[in-house]
C-alpha atoms as a PDB file:
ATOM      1  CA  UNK A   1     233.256 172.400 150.372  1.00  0.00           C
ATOM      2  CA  UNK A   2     230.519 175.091 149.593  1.00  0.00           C
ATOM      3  CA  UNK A   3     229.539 172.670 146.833  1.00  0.00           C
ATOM      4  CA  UNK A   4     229.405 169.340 148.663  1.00  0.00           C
ATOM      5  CA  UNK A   5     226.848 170.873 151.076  1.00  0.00           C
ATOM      6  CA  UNK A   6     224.650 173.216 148.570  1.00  0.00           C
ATOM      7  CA  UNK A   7     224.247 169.705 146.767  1.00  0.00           C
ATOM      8  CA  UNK A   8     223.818 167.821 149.759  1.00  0.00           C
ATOM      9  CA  UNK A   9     220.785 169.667 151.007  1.00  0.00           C
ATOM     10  CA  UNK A  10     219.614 169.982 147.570  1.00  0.00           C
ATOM     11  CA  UNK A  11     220.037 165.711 146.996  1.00  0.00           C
ATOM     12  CA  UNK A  12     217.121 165.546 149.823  1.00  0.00           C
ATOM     13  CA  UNK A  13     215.006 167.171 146.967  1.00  0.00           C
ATOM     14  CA  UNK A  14     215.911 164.821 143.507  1.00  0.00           C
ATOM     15  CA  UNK A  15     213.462 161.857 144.046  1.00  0.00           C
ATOM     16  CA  UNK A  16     214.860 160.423 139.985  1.00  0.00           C
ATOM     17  CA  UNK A  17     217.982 158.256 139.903  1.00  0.00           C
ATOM     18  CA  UNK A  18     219.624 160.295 137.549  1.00  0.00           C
ATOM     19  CA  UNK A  19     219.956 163.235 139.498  1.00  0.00           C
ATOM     20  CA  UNK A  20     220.918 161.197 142.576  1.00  0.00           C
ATOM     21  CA  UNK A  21     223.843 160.158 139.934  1.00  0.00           C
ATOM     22  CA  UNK A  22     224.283 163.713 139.010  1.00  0.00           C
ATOM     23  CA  UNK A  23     224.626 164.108 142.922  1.00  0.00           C
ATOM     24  CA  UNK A  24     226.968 161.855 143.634  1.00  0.00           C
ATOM     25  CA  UNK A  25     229.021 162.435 140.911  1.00  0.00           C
ATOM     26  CA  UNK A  26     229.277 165.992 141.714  1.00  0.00           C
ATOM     27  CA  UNK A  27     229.758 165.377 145.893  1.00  0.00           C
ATOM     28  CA  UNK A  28     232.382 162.246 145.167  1.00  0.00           C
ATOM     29  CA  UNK A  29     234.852 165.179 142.746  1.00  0.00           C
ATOM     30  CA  UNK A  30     234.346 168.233 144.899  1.00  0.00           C
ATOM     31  CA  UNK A  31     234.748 165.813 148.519  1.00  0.00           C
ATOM     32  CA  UNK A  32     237.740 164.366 146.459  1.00  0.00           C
ATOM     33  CA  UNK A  33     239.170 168.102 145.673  1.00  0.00           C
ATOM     34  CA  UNK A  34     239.162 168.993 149.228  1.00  0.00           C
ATOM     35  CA  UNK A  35     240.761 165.919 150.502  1.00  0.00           C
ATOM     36  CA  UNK A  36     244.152 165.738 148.201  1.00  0.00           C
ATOM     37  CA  UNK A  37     243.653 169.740 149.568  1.00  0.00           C
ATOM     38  CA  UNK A  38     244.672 168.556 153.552  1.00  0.00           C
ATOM     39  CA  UNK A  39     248.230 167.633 153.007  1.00  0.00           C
ATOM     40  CA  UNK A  40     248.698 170.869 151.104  1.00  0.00           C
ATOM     41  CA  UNK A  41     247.084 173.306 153.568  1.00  0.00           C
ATOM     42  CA  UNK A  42     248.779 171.432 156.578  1.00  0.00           C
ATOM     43  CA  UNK A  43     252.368 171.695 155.138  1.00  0.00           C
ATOM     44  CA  UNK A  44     251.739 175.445 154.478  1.00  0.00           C
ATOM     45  CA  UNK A  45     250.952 176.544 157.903  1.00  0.00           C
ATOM     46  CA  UNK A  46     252.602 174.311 160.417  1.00  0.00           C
ATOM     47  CA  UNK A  47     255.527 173.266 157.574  1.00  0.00           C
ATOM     48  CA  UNK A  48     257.496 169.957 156.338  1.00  0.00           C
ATOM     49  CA  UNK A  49     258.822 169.469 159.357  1.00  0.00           C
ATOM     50  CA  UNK A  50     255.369 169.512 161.498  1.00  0.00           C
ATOM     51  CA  UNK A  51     253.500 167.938 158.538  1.00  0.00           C
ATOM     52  CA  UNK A  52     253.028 164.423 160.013  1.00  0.00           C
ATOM     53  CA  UNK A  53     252.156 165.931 163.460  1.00  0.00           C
ATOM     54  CA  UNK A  54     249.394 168.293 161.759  1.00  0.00           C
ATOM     55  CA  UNK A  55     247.944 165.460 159.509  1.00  0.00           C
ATOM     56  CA  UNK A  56     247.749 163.155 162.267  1.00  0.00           C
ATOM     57  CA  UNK A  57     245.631 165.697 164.202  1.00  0.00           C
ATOM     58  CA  UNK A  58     243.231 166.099 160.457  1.00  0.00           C
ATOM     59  CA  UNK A  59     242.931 162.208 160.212  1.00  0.00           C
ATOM     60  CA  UNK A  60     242.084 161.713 164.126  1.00  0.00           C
ATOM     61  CA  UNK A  61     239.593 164.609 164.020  1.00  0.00           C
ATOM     62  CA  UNK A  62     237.621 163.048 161.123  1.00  0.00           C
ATOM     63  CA  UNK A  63     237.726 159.783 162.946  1.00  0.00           C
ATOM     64  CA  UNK A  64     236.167 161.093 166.052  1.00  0.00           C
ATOM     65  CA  UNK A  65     233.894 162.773 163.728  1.00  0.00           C
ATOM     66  CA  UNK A  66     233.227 159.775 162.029  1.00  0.00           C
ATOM     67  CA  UNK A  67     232.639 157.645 165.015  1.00  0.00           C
ATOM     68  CA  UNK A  68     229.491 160.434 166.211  1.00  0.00           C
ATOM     69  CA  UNK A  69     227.756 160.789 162.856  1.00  0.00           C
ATOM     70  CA  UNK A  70     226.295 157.327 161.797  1.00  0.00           C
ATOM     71  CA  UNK A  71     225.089 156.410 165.123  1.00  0.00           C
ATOM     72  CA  UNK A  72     223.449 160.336 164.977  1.00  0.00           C
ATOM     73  CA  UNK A  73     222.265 159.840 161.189  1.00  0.00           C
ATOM     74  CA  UNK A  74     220.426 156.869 162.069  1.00  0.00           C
ATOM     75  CA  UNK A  75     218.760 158.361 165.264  1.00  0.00           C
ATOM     76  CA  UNK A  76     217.585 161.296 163.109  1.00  0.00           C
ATOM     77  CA  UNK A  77     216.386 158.726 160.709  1.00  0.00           C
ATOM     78  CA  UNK A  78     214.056 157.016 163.469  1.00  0.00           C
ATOM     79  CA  UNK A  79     212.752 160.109 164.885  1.00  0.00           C
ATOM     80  CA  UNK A  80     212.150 161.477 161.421  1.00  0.00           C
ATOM     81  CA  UNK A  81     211.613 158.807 159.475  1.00  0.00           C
ATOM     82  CA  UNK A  82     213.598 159.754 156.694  1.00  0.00           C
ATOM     83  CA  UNK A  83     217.441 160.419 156.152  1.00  0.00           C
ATOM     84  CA  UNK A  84     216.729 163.503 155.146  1.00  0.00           C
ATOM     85  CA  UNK A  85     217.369 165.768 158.205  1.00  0.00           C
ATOM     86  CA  UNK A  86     221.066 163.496 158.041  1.00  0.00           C
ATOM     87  CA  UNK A  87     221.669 165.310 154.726  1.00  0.00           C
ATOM     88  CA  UNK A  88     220.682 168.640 155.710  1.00  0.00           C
ATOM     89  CA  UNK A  89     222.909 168.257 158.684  1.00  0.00           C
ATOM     90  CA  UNK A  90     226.019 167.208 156.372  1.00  0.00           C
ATOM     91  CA  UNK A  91     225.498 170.164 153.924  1.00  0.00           C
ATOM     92  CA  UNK A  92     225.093 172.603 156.998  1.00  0.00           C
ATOM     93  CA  UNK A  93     228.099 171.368 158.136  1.00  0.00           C
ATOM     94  CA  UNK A  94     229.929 171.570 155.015  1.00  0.00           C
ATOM     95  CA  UNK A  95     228.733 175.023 154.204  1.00  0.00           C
ATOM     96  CA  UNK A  96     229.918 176.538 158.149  1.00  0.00           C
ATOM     97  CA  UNK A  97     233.229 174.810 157.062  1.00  0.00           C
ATOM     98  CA  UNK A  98     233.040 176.684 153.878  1.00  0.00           C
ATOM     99  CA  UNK A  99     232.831 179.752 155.653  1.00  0.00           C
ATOM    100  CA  UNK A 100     235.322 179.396 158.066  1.00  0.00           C
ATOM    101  CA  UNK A 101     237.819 178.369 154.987  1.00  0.00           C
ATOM    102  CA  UNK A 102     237.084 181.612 153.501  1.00  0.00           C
ATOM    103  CA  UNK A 103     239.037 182.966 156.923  1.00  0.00           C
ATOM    104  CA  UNK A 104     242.172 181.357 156.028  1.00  0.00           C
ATOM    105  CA  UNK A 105     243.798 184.250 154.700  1.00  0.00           C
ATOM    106  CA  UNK A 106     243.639 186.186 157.300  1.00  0.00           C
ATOM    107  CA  UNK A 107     245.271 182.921 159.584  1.00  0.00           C
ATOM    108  CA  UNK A 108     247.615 182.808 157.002  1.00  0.00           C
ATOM    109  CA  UNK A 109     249.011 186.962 157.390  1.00  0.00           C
ATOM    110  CA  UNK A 110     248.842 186.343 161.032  1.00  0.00           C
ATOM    111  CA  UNK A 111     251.116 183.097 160.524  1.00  0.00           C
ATOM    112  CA  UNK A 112     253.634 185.101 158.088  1.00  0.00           C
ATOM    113  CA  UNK A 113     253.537 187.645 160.333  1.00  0.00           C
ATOM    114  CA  UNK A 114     254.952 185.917 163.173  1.00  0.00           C
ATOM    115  CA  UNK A 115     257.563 184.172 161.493  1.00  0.00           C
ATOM    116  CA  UNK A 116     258.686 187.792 160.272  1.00  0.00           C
ATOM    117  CA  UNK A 117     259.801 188.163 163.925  1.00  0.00           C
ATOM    118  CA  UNK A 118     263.800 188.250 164.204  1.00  0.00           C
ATOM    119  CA  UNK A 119     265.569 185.093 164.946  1.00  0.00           C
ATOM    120  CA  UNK A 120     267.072 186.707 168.351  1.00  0.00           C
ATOM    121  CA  UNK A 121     263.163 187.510 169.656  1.00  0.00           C
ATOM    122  CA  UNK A 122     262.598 184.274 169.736  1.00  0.00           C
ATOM    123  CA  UNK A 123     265.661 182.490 171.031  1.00  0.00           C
ATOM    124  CA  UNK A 124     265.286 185.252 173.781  1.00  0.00           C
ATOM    125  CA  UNK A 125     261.616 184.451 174.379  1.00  0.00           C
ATOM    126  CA  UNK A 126     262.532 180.412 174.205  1.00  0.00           C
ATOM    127  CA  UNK A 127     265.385 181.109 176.517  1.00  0.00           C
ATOM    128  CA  UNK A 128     263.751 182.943 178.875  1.00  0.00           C
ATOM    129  CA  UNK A 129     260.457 180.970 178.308  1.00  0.00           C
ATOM    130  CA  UNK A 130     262.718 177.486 179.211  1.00  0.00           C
ATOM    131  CA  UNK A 131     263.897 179.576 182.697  1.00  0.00           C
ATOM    132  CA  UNK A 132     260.537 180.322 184.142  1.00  0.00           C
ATOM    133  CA  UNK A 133     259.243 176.885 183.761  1.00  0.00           C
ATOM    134  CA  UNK A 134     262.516 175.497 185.035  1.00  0.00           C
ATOM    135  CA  UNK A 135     262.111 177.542 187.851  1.00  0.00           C
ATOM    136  CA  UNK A 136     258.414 176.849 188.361  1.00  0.00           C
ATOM    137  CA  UNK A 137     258.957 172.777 187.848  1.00  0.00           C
ATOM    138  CA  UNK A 138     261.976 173.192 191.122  1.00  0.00           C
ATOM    139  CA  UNK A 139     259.621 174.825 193.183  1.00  0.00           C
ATOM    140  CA  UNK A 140     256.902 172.544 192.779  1.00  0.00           C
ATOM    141  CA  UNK A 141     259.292 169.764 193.406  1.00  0.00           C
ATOM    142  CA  UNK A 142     260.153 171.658 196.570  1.00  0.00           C
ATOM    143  CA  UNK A 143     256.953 172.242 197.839  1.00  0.00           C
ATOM    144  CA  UNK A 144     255.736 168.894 197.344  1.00  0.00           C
ATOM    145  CA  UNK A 145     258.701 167.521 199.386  1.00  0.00           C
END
């Protein structure tokens, strides 16, 4: 990711065609590396069983994503007059996702952390856990009566 947005910002500064190959050669593999990457990360921390619920919420965040940043690459374009501020913004963005990547580690000892918990903790916490909002769900039904 680090590499799709140090090339990105540096793209708004290659005026020749060849480098703007070079560029999108080099964005198209590394954007291509971190996309066969989702399924992969997803099945690691929420599992197979959660996969299809976790890469559900990936695809429908990019989509939201993707329905914000033409509309905002085009106004940046007008005011500017050049789509260069649109590139800066996609390599800043790629490098603060870079960065918060490098943080997955530590997610991923809190994650194997918690599933180091006994079995019996957490049947006793889901147990209890299903009680209280049993509880709380009657009495709203009462007081609402």
């Amino acid at each position: 990711m680090a590499v799709c947005g140090i090339s990105s910002i540096i793209s708004n500064y290659t005026k020749s065609f060849t480098a703007q190959l070079l560029y999108i050669v080099v964005f198209g593999f590394c954007f291509g590396g971190y996309i066969i990457l989702i399924p992969v990360v997803v099945t690691h921390f929420l599992g197979a069983k959660r996969m299809g619920y976790g890469i559900t919420c990936v695809i429908q965040g990019q989509g939201v994503t993707a329905l914000f940043i033409g509309p905002l690459a085009g106004w940046m374009r007008d005011s500017s007059g050049a789509y260069d501020s649109s590139f800066w913004l996609c390599g800043i963005a790629f490098l603060i996702a870079a960065i918060i990547a490098l943080f997955l580690p530590v997610v991923d000892k809190m994650v194997m952390k918690r599933r180091k918990t006994s079995v019996s903790k957490r049947k006793t916490f889901r147990a209890g856990l299903s009680i209280n909002l049993r509880k709380w769900w009657i009495s709203e039904l009462m007081t609402t009566v």
